[in-house]
C-alpha atoms as a PDB file:
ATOM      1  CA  UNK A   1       8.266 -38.495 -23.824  1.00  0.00           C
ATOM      2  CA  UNK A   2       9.237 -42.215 -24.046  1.00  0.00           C
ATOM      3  CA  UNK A   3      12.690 -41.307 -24.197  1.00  0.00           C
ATOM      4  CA  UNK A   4      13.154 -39.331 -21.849  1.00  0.00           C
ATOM      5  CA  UNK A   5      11.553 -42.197 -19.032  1.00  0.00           C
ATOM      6  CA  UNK A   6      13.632 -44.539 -20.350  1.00  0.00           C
ATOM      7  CA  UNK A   7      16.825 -41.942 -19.185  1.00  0.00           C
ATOM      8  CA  UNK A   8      15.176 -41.140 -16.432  1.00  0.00           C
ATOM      9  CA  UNK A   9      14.008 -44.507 -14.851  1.00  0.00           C
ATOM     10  CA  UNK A  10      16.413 -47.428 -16.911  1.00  0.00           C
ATOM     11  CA  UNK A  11      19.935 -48.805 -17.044  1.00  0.00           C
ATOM     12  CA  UNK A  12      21.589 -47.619 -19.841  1.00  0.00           C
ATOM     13  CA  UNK A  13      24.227 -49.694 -19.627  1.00  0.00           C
ATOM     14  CA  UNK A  14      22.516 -52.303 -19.415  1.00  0.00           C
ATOM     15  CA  UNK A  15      20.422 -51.293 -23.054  1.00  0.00           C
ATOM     16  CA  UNK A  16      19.985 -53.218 -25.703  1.00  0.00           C
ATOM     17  CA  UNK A  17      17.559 -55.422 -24.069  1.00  0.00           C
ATOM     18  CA  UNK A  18      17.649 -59.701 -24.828  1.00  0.00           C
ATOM     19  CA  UNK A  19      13.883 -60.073 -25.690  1.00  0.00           C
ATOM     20  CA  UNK A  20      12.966 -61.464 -28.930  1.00  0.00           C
ATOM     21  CA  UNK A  21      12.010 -58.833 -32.040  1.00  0.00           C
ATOM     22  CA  UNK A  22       7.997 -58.571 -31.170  1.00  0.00           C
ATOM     23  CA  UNK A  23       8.206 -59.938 -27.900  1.00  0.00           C
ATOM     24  CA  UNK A  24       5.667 -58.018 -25.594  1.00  0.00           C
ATOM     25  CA  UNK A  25       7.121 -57.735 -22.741  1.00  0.00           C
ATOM     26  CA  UNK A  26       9.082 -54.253 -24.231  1.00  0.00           C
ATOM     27  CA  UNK A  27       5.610 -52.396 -24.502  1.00  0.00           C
ATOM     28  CA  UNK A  28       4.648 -53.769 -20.636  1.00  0.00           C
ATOM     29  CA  UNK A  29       8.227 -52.306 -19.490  1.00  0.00           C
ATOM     30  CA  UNK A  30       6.949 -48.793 -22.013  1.00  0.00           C
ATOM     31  CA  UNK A  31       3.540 -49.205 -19.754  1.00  0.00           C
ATOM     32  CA  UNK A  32       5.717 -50.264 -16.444  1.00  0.00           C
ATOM     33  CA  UNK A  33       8.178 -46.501 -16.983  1.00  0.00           C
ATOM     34  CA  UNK A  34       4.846 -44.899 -18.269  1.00  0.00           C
ATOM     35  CA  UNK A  35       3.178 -45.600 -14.739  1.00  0.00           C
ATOM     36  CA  UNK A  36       5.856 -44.800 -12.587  1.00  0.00           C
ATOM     37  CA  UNK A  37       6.135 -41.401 -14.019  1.00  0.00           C
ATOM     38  CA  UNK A  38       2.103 -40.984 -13.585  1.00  0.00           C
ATOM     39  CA  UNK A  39       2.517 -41.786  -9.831  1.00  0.00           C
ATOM     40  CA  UNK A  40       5.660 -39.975  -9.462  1.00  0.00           C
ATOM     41  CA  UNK A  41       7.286 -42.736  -8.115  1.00  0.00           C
ATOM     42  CA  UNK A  42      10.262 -42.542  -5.571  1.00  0.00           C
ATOM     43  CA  UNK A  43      13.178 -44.750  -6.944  1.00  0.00           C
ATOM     44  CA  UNK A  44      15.038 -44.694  -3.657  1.00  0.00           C
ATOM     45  CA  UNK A  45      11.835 -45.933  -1.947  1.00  0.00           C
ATOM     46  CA  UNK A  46      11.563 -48.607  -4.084  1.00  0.00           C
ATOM     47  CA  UNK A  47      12.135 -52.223  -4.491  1.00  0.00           C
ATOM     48  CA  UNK A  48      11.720 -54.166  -7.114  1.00  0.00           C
ATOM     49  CA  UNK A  49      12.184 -58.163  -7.456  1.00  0.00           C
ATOM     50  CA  UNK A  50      11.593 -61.103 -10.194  1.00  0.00           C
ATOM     51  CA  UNK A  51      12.358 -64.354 -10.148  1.00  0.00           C
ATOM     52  CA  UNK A  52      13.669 -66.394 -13.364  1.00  0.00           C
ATOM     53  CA  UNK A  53      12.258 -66.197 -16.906  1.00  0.00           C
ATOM     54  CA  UNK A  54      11.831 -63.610 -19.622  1.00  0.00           C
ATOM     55  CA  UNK A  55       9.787 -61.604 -17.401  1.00  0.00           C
ATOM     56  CA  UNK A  56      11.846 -61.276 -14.705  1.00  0.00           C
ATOM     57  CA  UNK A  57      14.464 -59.321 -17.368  1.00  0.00           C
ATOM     58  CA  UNK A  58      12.730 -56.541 -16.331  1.00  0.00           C
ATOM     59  CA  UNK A  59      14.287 -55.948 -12.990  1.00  0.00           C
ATOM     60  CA  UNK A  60      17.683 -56.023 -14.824  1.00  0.00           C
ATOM     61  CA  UNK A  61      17.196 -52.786 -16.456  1.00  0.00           C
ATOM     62  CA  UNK A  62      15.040 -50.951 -14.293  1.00  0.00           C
ATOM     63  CA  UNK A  63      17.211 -48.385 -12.469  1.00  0.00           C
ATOM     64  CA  UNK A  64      15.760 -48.893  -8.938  1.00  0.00           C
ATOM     65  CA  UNK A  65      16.871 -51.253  -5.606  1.00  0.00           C
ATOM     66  CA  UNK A  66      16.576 -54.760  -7.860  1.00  0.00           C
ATOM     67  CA  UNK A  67      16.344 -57.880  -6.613  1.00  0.00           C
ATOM     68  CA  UNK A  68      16.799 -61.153  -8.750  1.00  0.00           C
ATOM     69  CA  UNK A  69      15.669 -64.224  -7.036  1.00  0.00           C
ATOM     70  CA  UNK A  70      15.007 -67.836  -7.411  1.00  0.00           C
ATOM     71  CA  UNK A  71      12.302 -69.620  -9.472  1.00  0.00           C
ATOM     72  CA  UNK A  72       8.986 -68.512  -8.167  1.00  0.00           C
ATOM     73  CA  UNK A  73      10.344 -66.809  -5.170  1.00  0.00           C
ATOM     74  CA  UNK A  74      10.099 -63.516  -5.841  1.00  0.00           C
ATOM     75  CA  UNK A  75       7.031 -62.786  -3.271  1.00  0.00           C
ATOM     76  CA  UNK A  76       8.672 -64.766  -0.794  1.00  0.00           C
ATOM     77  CA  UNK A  77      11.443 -62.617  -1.123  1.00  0.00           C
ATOM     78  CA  UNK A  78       9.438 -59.203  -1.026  1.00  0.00           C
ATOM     79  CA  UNK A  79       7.067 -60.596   1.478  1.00  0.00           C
ATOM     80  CA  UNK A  80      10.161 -60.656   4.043  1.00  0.00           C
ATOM     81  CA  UNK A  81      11.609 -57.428   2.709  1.00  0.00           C
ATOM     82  CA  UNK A  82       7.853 -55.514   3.564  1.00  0.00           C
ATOM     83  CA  UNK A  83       7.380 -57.090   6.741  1.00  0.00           C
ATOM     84  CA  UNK A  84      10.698 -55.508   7.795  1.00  0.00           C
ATOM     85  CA  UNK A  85      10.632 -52.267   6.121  1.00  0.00           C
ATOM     86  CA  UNK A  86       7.400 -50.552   5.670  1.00  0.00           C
ATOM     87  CA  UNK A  87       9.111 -47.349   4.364  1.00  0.00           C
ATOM     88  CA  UNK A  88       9.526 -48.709   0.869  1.00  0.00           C
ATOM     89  CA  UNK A  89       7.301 -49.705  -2.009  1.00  0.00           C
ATOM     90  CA  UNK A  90       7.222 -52.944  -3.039  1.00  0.00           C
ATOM     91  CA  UNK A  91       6.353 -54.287  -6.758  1.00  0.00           C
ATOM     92  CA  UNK A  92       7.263 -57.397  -8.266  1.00  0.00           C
ATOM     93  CA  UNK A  93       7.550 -58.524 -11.445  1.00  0.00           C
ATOM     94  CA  UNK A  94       6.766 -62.328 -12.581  1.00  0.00           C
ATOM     95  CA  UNK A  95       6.215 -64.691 -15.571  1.00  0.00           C
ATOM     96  CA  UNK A  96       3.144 -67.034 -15.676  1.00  0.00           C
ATOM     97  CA  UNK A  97       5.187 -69.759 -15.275  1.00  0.00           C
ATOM     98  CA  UNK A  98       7.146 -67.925 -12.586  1.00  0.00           C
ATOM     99  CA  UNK A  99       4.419 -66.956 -10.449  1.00  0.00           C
ATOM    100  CA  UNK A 100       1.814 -69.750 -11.194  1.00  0.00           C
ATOM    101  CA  UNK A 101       3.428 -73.291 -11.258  1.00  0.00           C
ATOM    102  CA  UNK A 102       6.845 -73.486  -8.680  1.00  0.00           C
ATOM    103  CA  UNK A 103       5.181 -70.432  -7.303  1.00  0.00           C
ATOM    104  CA  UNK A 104       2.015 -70.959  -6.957  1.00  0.00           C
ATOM    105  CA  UNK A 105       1.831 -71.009  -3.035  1.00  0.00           C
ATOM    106  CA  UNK A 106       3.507 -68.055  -2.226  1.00  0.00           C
ATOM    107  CA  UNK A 107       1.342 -66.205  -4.648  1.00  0.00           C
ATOM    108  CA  UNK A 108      -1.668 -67.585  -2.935  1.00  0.00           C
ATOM    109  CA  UNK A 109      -0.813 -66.621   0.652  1.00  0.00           C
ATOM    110  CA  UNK A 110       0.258 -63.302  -0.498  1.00  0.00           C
ATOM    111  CA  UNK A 111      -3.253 -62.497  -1.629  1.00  0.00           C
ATOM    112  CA  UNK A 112      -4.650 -63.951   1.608  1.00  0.00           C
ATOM    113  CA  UNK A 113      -2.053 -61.891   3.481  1.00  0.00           C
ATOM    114  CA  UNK A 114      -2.930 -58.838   1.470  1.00  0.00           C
ATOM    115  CA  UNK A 115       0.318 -57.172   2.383  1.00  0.00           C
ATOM    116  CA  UNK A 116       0.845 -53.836   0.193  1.00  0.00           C
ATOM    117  CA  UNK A 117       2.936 -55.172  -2.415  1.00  0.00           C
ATOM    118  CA  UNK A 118       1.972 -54.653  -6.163  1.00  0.00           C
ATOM    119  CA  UNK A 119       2.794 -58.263  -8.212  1.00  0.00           C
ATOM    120  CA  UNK A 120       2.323 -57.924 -12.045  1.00  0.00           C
ATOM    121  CA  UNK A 121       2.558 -60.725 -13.857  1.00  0.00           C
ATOM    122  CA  UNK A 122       3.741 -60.935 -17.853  1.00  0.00           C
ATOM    123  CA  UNK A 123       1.692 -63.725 -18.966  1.00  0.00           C
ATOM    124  CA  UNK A 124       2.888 -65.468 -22.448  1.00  0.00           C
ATOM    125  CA  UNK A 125       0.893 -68.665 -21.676  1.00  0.00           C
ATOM    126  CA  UNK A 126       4.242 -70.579 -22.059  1.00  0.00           C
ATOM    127  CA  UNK A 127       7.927 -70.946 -20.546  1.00  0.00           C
ATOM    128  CA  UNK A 128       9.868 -68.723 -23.489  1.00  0.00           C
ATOM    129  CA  UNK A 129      13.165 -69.155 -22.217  1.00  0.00           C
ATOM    130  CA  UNK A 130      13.822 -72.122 -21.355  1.00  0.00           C
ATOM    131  CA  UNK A 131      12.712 -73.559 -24.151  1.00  0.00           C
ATOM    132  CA  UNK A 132       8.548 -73.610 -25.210  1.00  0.00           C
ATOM    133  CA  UNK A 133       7.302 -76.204 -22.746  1.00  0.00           C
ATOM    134  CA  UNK A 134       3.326 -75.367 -21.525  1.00  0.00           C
ATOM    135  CA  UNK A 135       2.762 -73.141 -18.245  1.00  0.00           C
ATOM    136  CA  UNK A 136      -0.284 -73.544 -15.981  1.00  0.00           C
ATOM    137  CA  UNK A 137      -1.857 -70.581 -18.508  1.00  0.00           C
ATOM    138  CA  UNK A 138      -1.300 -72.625 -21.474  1.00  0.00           C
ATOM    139  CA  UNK A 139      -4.641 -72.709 -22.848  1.00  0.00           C
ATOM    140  CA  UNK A 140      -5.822 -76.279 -23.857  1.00  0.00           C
ATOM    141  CA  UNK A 141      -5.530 -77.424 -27.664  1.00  0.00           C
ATOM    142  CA  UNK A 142      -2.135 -75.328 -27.614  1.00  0.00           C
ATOM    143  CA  UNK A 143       1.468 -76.500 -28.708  1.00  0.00           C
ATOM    144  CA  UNK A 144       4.432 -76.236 -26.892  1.00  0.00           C
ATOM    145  CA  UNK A 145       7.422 -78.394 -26.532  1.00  0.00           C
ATOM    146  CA  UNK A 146       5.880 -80.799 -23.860  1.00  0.00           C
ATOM    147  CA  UNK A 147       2.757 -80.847 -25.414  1.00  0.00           C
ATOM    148  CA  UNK A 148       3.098 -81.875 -29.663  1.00  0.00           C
ATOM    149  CA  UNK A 149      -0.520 -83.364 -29.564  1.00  0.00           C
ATOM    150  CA  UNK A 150      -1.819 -80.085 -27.904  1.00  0.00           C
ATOM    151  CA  UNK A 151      -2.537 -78.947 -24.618  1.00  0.00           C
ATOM    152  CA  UNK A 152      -5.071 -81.507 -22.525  1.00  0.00           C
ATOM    153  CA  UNK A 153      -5.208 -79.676 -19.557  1.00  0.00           C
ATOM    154  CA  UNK A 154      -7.469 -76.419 -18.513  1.00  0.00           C
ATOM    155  CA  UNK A 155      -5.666 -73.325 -17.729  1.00  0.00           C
ATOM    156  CA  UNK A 156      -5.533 -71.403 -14.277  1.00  0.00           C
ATOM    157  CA  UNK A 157      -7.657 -68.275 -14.336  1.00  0.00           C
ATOM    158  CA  UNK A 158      -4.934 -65.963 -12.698  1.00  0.00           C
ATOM    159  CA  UNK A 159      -7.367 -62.820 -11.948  1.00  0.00           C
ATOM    160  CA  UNK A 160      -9.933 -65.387 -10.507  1.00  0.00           C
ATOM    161  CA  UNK A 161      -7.585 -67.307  -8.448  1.00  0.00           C
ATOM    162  CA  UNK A 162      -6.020 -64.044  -6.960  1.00  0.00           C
ATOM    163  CA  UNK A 163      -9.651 -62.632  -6.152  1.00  0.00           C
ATOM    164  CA  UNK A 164     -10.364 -66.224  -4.598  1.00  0.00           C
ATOM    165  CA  UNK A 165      -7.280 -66.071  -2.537  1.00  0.00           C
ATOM    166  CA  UNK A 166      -8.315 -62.534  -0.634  1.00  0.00           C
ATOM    167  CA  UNK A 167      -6.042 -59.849  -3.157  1.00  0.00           C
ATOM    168  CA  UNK A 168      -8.246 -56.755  -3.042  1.00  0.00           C
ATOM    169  CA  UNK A 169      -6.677 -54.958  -6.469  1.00  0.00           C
ATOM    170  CA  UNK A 170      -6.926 -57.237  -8.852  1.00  0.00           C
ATOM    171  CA  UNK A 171      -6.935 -56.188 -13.089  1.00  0.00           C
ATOM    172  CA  UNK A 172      -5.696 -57.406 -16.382  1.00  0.00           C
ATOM    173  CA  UNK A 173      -4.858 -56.125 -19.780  1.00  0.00           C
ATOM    174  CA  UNK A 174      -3.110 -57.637 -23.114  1.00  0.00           C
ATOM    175  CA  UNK A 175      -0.308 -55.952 -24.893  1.00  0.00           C
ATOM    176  CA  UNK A 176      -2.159 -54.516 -27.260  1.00  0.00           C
ATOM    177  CA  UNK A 177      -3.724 -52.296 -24.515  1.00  0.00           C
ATOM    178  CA  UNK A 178      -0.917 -50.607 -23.873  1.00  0.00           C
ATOM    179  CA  UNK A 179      -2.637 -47.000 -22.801  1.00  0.00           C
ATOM    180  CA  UNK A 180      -4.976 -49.359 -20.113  1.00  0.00           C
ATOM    181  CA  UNK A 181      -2.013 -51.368 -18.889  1.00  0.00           C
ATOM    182  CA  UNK A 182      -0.234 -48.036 -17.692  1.00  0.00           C
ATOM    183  CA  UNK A 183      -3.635 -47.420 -16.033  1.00  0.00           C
ATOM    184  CA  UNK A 184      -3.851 -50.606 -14.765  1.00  0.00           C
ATOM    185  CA  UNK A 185      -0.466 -50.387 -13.107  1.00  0.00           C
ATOM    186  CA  UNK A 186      -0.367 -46.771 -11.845  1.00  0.00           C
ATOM    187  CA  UNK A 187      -3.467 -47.884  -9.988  1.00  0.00           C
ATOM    188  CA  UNK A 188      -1.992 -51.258  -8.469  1.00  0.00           C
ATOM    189  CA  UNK A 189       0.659 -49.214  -7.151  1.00  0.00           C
ATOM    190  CA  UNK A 190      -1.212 -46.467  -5.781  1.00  0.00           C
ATOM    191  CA  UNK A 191      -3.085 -48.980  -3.878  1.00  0.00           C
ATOM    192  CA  UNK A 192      -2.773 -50.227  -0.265  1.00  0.00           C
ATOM    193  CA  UNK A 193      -2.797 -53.811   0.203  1.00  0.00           C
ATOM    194  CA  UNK A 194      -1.651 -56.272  -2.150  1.00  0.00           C
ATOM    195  CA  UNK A 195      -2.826 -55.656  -5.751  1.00  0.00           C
ATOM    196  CA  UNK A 196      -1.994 -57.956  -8.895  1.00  0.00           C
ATOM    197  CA  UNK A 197      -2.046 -57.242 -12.668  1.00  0.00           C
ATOM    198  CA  UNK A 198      -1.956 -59.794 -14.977  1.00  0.00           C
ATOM    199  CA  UNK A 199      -0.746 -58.521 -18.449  1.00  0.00           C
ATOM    200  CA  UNK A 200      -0.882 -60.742 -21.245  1.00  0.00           C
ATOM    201  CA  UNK A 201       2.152 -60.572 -23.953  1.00  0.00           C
ATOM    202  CA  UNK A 202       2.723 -62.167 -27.235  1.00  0.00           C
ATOM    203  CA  UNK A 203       5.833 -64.613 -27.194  1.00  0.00           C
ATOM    204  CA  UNK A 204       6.351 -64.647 -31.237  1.00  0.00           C
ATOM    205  CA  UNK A 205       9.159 -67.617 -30.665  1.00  0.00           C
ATOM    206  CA  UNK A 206       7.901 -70.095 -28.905  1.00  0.00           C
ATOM    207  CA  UNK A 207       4.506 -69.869 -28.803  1.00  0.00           C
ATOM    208  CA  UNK A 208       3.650 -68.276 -31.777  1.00  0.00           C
ATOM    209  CA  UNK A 209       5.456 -69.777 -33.974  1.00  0.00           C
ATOM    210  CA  UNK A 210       3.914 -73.295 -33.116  1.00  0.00           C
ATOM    211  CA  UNK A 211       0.663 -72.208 -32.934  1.00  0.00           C
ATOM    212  CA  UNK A 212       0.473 -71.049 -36.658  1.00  0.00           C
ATOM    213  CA  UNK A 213       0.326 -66.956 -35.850  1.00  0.00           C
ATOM    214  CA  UNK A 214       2.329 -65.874 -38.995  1.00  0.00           C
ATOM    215  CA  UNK A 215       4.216 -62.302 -37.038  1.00  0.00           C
ATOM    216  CA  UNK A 216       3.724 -60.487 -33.632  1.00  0.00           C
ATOM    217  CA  UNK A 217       1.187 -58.252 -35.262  1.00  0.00           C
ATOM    218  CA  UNK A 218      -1.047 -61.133 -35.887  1.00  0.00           C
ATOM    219  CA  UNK A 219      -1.222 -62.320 -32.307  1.00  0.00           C
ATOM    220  CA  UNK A 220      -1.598 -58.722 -30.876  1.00  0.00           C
ATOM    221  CA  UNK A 221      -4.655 -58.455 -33.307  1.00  0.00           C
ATOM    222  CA  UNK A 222      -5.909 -62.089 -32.268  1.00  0.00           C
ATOM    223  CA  UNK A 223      -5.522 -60.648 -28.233  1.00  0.00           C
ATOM    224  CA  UNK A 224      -7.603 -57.358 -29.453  1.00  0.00           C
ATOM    225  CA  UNK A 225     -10.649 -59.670 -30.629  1.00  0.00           C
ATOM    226  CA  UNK A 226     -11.318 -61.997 -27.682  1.00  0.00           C
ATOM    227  CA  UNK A 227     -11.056 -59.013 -25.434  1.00  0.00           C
ATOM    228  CA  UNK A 228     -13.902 -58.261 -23.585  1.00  0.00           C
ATOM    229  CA  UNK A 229     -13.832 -54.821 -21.032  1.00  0.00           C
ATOM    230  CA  UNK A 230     -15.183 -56.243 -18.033  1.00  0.00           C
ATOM    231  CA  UNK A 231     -17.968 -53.834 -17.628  1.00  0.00           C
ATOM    232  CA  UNK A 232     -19.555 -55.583 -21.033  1.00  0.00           C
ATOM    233  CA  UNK A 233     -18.519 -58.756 -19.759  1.00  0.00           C
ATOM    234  CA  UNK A 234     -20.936 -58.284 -16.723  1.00  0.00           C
ATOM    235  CA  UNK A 235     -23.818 -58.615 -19.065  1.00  0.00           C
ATOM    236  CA  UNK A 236     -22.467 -61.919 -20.831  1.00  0.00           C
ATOM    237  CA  UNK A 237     -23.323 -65.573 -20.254  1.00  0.00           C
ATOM    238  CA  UNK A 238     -20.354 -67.689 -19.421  1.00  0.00           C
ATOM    239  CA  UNK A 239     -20.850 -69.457 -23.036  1.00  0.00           C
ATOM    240  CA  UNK A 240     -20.296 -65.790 -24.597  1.00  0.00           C
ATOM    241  CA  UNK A 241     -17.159 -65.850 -22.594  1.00  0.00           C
ATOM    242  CA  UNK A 242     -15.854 -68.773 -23.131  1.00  0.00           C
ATOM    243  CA  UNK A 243     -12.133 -68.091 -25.061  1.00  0.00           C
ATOM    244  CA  UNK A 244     -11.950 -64.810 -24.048  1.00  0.00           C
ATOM    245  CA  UNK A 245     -10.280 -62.418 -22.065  1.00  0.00           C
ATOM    246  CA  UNK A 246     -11.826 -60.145 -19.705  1.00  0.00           C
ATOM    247  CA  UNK A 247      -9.845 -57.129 -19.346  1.00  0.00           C
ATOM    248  CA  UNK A 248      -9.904 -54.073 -16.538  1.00  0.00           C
ATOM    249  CA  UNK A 249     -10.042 -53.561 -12.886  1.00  0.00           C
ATOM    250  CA  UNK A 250     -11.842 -56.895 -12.113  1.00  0.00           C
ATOM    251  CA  UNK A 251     -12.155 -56.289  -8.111  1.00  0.00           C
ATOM    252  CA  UNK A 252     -10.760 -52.619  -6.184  1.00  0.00           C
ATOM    253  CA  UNK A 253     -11.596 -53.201  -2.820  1.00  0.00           C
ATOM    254  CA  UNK A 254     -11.926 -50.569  -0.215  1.00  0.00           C
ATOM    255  CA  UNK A 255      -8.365 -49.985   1.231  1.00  0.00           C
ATOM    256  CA  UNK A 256      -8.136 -52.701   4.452  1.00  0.00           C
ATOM    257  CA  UNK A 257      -5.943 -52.935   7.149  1.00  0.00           C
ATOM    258  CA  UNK A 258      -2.662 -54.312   5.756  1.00  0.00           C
ATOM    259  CA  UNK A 259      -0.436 -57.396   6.955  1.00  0.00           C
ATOM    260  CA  UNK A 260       2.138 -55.003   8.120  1.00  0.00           C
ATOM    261  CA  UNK A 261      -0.189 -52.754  10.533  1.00  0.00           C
ATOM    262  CA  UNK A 262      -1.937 -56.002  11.986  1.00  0.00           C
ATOM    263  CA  UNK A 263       1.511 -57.196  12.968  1.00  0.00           C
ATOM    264  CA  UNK A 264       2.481 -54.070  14.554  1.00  0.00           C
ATOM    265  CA  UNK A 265      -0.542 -53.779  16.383  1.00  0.00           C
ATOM    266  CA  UNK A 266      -0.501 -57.453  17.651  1.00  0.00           C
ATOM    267  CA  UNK A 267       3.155 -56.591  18.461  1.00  0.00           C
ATOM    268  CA  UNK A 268       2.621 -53.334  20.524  1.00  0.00           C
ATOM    269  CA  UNK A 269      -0.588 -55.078  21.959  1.00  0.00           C
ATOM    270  CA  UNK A 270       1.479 -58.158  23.335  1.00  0.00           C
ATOM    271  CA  UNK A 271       4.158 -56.087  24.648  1.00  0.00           C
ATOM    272  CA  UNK A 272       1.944 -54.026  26.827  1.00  0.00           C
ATOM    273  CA  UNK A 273      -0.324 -56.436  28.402  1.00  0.00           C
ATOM    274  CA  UNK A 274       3.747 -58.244  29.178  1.00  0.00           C
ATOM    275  CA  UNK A 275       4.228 -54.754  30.938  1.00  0.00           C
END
């Protein structure tokens, strides 16, 4: 089955991939193809865009319209693309880093905005490629490059920063729930507005190997036991859930108008009343 979406929806020429052995991002890509095929996805009414960072890789060897942009631009980018063709599907695909710190206000507004694009984010909880420094999802007491004493500052909640903002689909799975992520992300897509998955992914390199997790296995086992489905979660104190990670669709909204029909009908409504 795998193989035949990775034929069917990836570059081959583009194969093998540059992740590191155990890196997670391969099994979100597996979850990403996985998805597509479950929603029957149109690849030539599709665009897909990253910025910079391991995560945005992705783009590179999905066979689809790609766009790579700039660091943390990558909803700027597919904002303006949406706006000006609402005939297409938008998704884009982000690192923690990428989305969270240089683009942290574009991923705000596009909540508020809740124009239909779906952003997943691949969330390591540190900047792998360029060379281990901490990420605003760096969670405190951590190593990285930039911080040899451990980390002093608290991590962003992305789901609860994205459901603050206004995003009305907003979910989140680990690596190690690989059959729930391809939920997760058939779902974003299917929905209308702007919908957000955050996926976290074991970076073996440079975070685990700093942080004393002896192989990949060991930190996809580590993600397993503070994971908490967010119906249980509902019925814990905010002590009980302190270190973990609350996984499944946090907030599905009903569908809402979207950014592109309230421009439209401003638009129309404007030039009539100028008749």
């Amino acid at each position: 089955m795998i193989g035949e979406l990775v034929k069917k929806y990836l570059r081959m020429d583009r194969l093998p991939h540059m992740w590191c052995p155990g890196c997670g991002h391969g099994i979100a890509l597996g979850a990403l193809l996985r998805a597509f095929d479950r929603v029957n996805i149109d690849k030539d009414k599709t665009v897909i865009f990253s910025g910079i960072g391991c995560a945005s890789r992705v783009v590179g060897y999905l066979d689809f319209s790609t766009v790579h942009t700039t660091h943390g631009r990558a909803l700027a980018f597919a904002t303006g693309l949406r706006l000006v063709r609402d005939d297409v599907k938008v998704i884009v695909i982000m690192g923690d880093g990428d989305a969270l710190a240089i683009g942290g206000n574009h991923f705000i507004h596009a909540c508020r905005r809740n124009i239909d694009i779906t952003a997943i984010v691949l969330n390591n909880q540190i900047y792998g490629m360029t060379g281990g420094q901490s990420s605003p999802t760096t969670p405190q007491s951590r190593l990285s490059t930039t911080t040899p004493y451990g980390n002093f500052a608290r991590a962003f909640d992305f789901c609860n920063l994205a459901i603050g903002a206004g995003a009305t689909y907003v979910a989140r799975a680990t690596a190690y729930h690989a059959s729930l992520m391809t939920e997760l992300y058939a779902n974003a897509i299917k929905h209308h507005g702007f919908s957000f998955v955050e996926t976290f992914t074991q970076c073996p390199v440079n975070y685990g190997r700093r942080n004393k997790f002896p192989d990949p296995a060991s930190m996809l086992k580590y993600m397993k036991d503070i994971s908490v489905p967010f119906k249980v979660a509902q019925n814990m104190g905010s002590d009980e859930l302190q270190g973990k990670i609350v996984i499944g669709e946090l907030i599905k909204e009903k569908e809402d108008v979207e950014l592109n029909e309230v421009v439209r009908e401003r638009i129309m409504k404007f030039r009539g009343g100028a008749q």
